[in-house]
Protein backbone atom coordinates (compact mmCIF):
# COMPACT_ATOMS: atom_id res chain seq x y z
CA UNK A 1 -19.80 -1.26 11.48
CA UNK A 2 -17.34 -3.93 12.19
CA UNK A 3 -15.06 -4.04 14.87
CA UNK A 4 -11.87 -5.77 14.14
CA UNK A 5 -10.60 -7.46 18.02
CA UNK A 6 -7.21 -9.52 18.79
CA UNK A 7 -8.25 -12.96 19.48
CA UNK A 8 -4.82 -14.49 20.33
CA UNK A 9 -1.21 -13.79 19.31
CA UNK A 10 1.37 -15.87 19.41
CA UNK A 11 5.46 -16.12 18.78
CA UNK A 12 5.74 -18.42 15.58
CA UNK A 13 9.71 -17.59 15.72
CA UNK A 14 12.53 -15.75 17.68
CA UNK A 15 15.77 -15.17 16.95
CA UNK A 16 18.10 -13.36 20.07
CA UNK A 17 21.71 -12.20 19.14
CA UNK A 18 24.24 -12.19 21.88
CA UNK A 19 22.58 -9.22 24.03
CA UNK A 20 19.15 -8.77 24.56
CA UNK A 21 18.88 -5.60 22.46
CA UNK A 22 18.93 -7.76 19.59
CA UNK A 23 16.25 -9.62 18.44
CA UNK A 24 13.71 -10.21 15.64
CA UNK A 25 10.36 -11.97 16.84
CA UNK A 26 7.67 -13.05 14.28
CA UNK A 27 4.28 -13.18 15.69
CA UNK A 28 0.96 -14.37 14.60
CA UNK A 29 -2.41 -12.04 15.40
CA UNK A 30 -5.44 -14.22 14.68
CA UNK A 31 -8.05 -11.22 14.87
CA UNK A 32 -12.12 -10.97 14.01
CA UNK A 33 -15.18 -9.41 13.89
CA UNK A 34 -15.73 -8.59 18.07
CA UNK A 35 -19.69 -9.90 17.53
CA UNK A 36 -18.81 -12.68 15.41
CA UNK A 37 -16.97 -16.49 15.44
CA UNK A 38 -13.70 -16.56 12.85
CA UNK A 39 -10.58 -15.16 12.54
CA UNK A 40 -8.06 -14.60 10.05
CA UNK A 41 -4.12 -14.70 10.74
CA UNK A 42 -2.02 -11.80 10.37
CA UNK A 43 2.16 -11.30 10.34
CA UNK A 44 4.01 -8.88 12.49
CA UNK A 45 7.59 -8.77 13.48
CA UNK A 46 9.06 -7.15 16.40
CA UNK A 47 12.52 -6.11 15.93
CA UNK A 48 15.05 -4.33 17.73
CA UNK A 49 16.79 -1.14 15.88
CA UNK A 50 20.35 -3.15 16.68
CA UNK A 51 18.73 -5.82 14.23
CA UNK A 52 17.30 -3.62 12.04
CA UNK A 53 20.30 -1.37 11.47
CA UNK A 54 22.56 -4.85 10.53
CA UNK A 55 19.87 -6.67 8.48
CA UNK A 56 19.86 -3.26 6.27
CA UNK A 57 23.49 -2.54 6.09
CA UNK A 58 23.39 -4.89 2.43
CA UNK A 59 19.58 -4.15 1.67
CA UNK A 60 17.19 -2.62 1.90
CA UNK A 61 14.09 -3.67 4.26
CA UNK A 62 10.12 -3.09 3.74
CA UNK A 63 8.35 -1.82 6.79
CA UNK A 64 4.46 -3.41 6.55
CA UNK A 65 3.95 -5.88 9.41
CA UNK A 66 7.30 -4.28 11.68
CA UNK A 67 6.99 -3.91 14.99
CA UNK A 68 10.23 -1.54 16.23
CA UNK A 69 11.00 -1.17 19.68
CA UNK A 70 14.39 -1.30 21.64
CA UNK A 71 13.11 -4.16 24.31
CA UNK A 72 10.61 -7.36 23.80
CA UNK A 73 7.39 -6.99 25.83
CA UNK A 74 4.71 -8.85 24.76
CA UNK A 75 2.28 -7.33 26.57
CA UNK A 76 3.17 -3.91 25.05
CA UNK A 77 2.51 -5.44 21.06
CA UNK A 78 -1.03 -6.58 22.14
CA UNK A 79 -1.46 -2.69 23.62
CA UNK A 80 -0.09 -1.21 20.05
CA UNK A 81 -2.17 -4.30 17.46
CA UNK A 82 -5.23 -3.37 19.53
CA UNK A 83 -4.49 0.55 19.64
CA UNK A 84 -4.18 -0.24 15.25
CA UNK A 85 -7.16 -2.13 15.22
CA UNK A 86 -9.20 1.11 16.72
CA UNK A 87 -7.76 2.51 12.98
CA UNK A 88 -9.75 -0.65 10.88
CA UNK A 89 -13.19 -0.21 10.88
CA UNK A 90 -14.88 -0.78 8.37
CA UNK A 91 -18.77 -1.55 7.43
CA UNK A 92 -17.75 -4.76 6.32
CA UNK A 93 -15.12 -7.34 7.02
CA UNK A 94 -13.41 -7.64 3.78
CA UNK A 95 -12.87 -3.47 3.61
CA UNK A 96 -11.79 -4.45 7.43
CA UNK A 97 -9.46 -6.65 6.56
CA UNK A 98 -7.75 -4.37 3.78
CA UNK A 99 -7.47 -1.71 6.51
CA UNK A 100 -5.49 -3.92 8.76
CA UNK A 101 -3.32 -4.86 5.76
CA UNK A 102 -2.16 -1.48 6.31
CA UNK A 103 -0.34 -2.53 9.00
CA UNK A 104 0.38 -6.48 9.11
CA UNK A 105 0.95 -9.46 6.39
CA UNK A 106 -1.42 -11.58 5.98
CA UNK A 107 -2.39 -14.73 5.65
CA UNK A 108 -4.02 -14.63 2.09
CA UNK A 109 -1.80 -12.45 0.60
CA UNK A 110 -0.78 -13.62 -3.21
C-alpha cells in the first residue's frame, strides 16, 4: 500500500484585498510515497468566502484544488492536505496520485 505524505508546501502567490478577510493564496504541495525519494507537485488555493463570493458574482468558479476558510493559517492547510492524504491510498502510486487529484491540480494535468 502506498502512503501518500506532504513533503513541503509552499505560497507560489498571494493576493490580500484591503482587509484581511480577503484573500486568495495559491500554494504548491510537493507530496510522495512516505518510504520512497520523489515527489510530484500539486495546486491548492486558499481563499476567503469575501473573495469567493466577488470572483463569482460574473462566473461561475470550479471547486477542485480550493481551500475555503475565513482566515489564512498555514499551519491549519498542512493539518487539512495531510488529513486528505489519509483519503489516497492506493496500492500503487499512479492510482495514488489519481486519488489526490480528487482534491488538488496537478502538475501533469493536460
Amino acid at each position: 500500500m502506498i502512503n501518500p505524505k506532504l513533503v513541503t508546501l509552499h505560497i507560489s502567490y498571494e493576493d490580500w484585498g484591503d482587509n484581511p478577510d480577503d484573500f486568495l493564496i495559491h500554494l504548491e504541495a510537493f507530496i510522495g510515497p512516505e518510504d520512497e525519494p520523489g515527489t510530484e507537485v500539486f495546486y491548492f488555493s486558499a481563499i476567503s468566502p469575501k473573495r469567493l463570493v466577488r470572483m463569482i458574482e460574473d462566473d461561475i468558479e470550479l471547486g477542485r484544488g480550493l481551500l475555503i476558510s475565513s482566515d489564512f493559517n498555514l499551519p491549519k492547510i498542512e493539518t487539512k492536505i495531510r488529513q486528505l492524504l489519509t483519503n489516497c491510498h492506493r496500492d500503487n502510486w499512479d492510482e495514488t496520485i489519481k486519488a489526490i487529484w480528487r482534491y488538488a491540480r496537478w502538475e501533469s494535468e493536460s
